[in-house]
C-alpha atoms as a PDB file:
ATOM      1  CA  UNK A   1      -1.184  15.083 -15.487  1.00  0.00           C
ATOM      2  CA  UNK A   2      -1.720  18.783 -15.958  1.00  0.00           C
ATOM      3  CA  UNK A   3       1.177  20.441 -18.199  1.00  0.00           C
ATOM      4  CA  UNK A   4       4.401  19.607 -16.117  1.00  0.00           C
ATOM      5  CA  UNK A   5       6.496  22.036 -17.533  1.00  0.00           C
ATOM      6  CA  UNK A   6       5.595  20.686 -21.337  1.00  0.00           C
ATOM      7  CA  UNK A   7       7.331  17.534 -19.821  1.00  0.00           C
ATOM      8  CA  UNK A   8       6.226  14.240 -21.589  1.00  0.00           C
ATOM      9  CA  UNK A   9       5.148  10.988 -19.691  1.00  0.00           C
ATOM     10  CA  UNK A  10       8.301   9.008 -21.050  1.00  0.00           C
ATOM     11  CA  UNK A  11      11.040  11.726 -19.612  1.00  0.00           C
ATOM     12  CA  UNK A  12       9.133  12.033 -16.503  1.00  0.00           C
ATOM     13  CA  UNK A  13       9.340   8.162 -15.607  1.00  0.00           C
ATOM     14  CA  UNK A  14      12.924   8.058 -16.883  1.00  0.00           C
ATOM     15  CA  UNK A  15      14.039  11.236 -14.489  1.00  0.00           C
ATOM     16  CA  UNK A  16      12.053   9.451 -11.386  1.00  0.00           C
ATOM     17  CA  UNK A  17      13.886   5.778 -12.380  1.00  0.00           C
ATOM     18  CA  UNK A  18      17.169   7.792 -12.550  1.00  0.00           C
ATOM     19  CA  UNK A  19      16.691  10.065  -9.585  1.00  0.00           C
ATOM     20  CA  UNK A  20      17.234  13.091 -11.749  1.00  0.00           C
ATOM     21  CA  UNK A  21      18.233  15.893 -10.032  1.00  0.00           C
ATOM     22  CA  UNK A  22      17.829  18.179 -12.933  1.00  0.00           C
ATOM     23  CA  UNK A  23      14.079  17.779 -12.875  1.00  0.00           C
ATOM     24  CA  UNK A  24      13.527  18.470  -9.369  1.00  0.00           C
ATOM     25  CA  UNK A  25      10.661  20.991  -8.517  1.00  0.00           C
ATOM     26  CA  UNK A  26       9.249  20.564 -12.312  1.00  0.00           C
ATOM     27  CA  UNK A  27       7.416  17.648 -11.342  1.00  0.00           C
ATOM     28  CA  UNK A  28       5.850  15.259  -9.091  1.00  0.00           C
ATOM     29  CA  UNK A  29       4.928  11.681  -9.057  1.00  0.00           C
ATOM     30  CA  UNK A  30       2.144   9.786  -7.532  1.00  0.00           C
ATOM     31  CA  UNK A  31       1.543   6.271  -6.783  1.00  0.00           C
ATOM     32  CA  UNK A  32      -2.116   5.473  -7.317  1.00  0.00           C
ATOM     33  CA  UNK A  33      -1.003   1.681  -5.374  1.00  0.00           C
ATOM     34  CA  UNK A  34       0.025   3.742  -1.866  1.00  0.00           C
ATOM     35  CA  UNK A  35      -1.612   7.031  -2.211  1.00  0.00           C
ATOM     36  CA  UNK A  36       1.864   8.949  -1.757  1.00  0.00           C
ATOM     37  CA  UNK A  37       3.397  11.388  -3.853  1.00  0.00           C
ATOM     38  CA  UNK A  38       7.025  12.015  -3.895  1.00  0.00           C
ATOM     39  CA  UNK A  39       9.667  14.273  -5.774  1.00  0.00           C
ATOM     40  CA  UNK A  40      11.292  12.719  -8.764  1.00  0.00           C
ATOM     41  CA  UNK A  41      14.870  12.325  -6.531  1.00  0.00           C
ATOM     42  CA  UNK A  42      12.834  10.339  -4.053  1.00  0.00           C
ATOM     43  CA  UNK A  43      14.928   6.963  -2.490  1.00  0.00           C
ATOM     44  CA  UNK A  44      11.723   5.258  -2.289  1.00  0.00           C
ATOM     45  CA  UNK A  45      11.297   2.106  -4.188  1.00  0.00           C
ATOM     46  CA  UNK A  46      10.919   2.689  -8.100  1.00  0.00           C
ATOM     47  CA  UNK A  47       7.267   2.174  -9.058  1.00  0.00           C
ATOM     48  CA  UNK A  48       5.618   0.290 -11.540  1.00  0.00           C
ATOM     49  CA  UNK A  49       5.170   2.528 -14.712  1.00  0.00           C
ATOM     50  CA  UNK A  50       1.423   1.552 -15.259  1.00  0.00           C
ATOM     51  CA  UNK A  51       1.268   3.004 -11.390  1.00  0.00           C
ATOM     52  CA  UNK A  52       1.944   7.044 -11.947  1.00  0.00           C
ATOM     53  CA  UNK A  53       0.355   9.533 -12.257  1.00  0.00           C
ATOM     54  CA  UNK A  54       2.103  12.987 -12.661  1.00  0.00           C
ATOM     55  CA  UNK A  55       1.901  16.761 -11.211  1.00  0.00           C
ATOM     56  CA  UNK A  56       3.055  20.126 -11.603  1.00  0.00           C
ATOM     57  CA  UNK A  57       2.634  20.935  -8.179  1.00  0.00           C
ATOM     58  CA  UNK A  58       2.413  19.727  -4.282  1.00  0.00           C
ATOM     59  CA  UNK A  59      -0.947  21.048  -4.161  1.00  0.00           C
ATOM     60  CA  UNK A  60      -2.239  19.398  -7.367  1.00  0.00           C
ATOM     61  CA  UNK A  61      -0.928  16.107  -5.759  1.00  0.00           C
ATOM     62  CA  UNK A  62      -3.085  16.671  -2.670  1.00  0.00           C
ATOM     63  CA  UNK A  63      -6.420  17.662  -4.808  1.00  0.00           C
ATOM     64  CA  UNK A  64      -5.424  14.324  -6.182  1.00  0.00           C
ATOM     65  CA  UNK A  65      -6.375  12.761  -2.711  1.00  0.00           C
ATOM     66  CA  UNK A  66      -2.536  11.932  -2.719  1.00  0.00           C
ATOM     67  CA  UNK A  67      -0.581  12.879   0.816  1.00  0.00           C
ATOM     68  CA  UNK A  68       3.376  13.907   1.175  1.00  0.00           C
ATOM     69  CA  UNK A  69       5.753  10.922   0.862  1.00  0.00           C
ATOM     70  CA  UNK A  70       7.704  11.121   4.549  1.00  0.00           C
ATOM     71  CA  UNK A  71      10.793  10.010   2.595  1.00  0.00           C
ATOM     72  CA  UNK A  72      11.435  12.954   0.208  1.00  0.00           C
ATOM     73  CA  UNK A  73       9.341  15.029   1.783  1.00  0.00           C
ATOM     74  CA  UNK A  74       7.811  16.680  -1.590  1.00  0.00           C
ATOM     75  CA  UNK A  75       6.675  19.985   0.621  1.00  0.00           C
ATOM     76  CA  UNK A  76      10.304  21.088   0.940  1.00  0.00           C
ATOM     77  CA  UNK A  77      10.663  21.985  -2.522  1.00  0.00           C
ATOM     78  CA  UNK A  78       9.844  25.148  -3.478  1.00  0.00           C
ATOM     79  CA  UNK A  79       6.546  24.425  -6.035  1.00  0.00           C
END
């Protein structure tokens, strides 16, 4: 992960199990399982913890070799 917003790793996975609303566009979530990256609001099933990796930023996400979760669609979010 790469400063998200001097965001920690444990209120990151809590916003994303909660669906936090508050922390969209400060962060995004990838599964290293799928390959998809999603927003933190994302309906998608809750991954495993040992299973994310985080990002500040769509773009870091696709450096990452992740692509756009059709879901959430992570592109609409203005980051």
């Amino acid at each position: 992960m790469k400063n998200a917003n001097f965001l920690n790793e444990d209120i990151m996975f809590d916003a994303l199990a909660q669906r936090d609303s508050s922390m969209e566009g400060r962060f995004f979530y990838g599964v290293k399982t799928t390959g998809i990256f999603c927003r933190p609001t994302c309906s998608a099933r809750k991954p495993k913890r040992e299973n994310v990796v985080y990002f500040t930023s769509t773009q870091d996400a696709i450096n990452g070799g992740y692509r756009a979760c059709k879901i959430c669609r992570p592109y609409a979010c203005k980051r």
